[in-house]
N, C-alpha and C. Protein backbone atom coordinates (compact mmCIF):
# COMPACT_ATOMS: atom_id res chain seq x y z
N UNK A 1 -147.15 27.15 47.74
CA UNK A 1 -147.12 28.40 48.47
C UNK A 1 -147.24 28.13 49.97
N UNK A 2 -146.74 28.87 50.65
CA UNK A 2 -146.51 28.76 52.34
C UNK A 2 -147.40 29.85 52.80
N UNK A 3 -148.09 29.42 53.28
CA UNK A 3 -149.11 30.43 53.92
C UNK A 3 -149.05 30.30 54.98
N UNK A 4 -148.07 29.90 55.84
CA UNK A 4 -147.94 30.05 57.61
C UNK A 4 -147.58 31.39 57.68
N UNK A 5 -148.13 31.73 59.02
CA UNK A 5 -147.47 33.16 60.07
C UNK A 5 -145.92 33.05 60.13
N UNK A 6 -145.25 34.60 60.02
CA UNK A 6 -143.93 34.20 59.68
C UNK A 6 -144.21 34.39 61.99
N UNK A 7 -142.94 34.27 62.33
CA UNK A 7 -142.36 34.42 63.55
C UNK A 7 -143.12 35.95 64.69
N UNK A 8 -142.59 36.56 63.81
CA UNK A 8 -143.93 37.94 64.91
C UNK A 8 -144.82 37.52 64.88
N UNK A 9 -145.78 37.37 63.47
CA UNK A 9 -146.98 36.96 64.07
C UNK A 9 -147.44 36.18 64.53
N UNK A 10 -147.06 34.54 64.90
CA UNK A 10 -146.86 34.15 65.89
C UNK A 10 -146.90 34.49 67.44
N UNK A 11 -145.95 35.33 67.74
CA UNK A 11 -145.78 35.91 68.92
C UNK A 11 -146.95 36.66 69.38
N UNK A 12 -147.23 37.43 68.04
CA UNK A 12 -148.21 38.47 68.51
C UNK A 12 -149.76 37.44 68.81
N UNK A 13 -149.95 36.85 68.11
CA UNK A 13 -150.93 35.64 68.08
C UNK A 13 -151.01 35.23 69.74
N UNK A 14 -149.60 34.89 69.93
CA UNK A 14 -149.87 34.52 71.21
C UNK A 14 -150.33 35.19 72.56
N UNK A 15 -149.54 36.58 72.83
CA UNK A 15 -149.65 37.62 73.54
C UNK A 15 -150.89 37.98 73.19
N UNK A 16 -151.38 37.71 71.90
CA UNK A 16 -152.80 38.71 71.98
C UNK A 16 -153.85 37.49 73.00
N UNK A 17 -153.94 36.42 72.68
CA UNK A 17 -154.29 35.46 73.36
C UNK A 17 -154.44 35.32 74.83
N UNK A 18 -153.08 35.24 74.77
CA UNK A 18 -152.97 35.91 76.74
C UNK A 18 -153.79 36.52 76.72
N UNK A 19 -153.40 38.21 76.41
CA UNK A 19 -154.14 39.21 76.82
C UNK A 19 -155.51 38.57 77.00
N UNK A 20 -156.28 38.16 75.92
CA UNK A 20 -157.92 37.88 76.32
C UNK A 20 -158.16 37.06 77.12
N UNK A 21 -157.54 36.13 77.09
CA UNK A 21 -158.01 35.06 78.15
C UNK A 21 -157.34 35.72 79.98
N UNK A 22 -156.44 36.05 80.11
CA UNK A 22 -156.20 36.78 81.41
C UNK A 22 -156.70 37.90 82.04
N UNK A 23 -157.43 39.00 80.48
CA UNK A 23 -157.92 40.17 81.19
C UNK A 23 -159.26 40.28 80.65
N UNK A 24 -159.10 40.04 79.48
CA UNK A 24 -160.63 40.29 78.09
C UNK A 24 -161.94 39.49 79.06
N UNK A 25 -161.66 38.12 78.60
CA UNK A 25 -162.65 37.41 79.00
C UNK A 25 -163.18 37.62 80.65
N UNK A 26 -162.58 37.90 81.56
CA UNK A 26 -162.79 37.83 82.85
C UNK A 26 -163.28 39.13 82.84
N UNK A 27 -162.98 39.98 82.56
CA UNK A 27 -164.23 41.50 82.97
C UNK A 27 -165.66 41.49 81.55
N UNK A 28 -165.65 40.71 81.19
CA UNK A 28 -167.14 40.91 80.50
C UNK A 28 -168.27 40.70 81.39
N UNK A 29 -168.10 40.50 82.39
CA UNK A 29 -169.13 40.85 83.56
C UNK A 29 -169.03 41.75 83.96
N UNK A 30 -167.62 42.16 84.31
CA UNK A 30 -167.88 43.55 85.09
C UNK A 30 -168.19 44.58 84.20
N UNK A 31 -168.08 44.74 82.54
CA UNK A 31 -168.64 45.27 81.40
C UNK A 31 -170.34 45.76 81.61
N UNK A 32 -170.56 44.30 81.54
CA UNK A 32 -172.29 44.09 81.96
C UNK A 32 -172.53 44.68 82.72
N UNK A 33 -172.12 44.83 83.70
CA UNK A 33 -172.53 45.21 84.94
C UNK A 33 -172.47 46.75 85.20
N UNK A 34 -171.21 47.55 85.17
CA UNK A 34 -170.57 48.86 84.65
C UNK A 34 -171.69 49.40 83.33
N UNK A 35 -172.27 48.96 82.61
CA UNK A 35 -172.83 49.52 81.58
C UNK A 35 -174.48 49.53 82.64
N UNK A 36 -174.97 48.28 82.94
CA UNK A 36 -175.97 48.23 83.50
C UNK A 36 -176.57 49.18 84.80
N UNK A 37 -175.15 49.48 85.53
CA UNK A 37 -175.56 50.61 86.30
C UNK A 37 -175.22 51.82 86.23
N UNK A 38 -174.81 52.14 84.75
CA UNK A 38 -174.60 53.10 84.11
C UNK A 38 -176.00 53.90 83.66
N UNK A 39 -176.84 52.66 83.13
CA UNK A 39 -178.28 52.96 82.39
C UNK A 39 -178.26 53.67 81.61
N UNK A 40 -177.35 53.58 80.76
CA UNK A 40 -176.45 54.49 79.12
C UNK A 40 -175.77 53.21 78.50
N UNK A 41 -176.34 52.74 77.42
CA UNK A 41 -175.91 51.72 76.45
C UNK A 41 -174.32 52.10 76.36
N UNK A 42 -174.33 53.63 75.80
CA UNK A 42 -173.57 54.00 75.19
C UNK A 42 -172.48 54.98 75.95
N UNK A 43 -172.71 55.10 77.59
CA UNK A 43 -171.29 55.14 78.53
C UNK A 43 -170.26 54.48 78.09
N UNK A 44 -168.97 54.54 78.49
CA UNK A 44 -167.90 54.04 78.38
C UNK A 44 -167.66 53.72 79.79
N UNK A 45 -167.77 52.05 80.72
CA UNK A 45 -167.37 51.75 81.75
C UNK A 45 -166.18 51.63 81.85
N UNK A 46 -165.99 52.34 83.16
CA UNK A 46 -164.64 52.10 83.45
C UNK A 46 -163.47 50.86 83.40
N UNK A 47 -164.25 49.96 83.53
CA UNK A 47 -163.03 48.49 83.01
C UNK A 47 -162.72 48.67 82.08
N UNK A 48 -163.14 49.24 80.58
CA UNK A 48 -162.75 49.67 79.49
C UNK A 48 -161.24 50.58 79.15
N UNK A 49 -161.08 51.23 80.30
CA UNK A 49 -160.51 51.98 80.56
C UNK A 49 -159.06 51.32 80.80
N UNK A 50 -159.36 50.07 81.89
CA UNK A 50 -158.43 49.61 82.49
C UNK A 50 -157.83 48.93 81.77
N UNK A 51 -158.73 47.89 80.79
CA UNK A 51 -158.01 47.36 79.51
C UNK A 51 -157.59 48.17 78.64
N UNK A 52 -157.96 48.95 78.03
CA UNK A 52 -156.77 49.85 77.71
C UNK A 52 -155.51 50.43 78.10
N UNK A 53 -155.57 50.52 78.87
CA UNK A 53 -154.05 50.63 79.66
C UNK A 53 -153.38 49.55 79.37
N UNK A 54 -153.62 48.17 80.18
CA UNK A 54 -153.00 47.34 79.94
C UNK A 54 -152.76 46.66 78.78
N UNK A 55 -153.25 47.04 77.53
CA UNK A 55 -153.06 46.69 76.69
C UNK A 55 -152.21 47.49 76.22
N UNK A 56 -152.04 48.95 76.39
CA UNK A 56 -150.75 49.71 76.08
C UNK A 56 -149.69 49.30 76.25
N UNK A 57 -149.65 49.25 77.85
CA UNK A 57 -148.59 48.59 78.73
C UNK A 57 -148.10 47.36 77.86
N UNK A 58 -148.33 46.44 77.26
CA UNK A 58 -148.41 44.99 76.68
C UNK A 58 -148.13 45.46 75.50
N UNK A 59 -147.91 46.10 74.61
CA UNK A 59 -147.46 46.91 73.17
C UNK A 59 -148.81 46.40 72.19
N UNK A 60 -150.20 46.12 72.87
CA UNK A 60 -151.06 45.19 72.49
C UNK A 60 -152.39 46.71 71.76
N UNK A 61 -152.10 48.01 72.03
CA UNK A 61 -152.52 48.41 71.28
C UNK A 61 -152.51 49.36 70.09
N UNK A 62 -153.00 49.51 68.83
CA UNK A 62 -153.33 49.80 67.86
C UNK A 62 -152.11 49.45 67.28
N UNK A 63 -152.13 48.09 66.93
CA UNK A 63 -150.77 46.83 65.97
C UNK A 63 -151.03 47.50 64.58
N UNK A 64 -152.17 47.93 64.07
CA UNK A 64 -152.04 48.58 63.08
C UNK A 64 -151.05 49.68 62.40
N UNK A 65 -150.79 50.43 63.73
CA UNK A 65 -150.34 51.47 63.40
C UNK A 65 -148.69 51.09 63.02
N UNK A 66 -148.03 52.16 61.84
CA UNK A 66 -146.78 51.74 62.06
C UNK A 66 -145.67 52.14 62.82
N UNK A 67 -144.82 51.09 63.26
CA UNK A 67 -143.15 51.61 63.87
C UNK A 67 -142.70 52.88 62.83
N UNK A 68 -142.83 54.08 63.70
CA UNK A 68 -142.32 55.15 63.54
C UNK A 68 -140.90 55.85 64.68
């Protein structure tokens, strides 16, 4: 049995990758920080915001959902 990623997922593997390492990983400070002078665990900081976008922009969010 072949249990490799066919070709999309691959791709997507990769792009999702990007995405974290270019945008993910580099604002988990400003996360920290945005929440911390929020003084609400449970605010939604605005970098949150921004990655979302760009992850729209990037077709990077909700892969779950289907091509309709």
């Amino acid at each position: 049995m072949d249990f490799a990623y066919d070709t999309r997922t691959e791709e997507l593997r990769a792009e999702l990758t990007a995405f974290l390492d270019e945008h993910v990983y580099p604002a988990e400070a400003v996360h920290a920080a945005q929440v911390a002078e929020a003084g609400d665990p449970w605010a939604r900081p605005p970098v949150m915001a921004e990655l979302k976008a760009e992850a729209r922009k990037r077709g990077l969010w909700n892969l779950f959902l289907p091509d309709i």
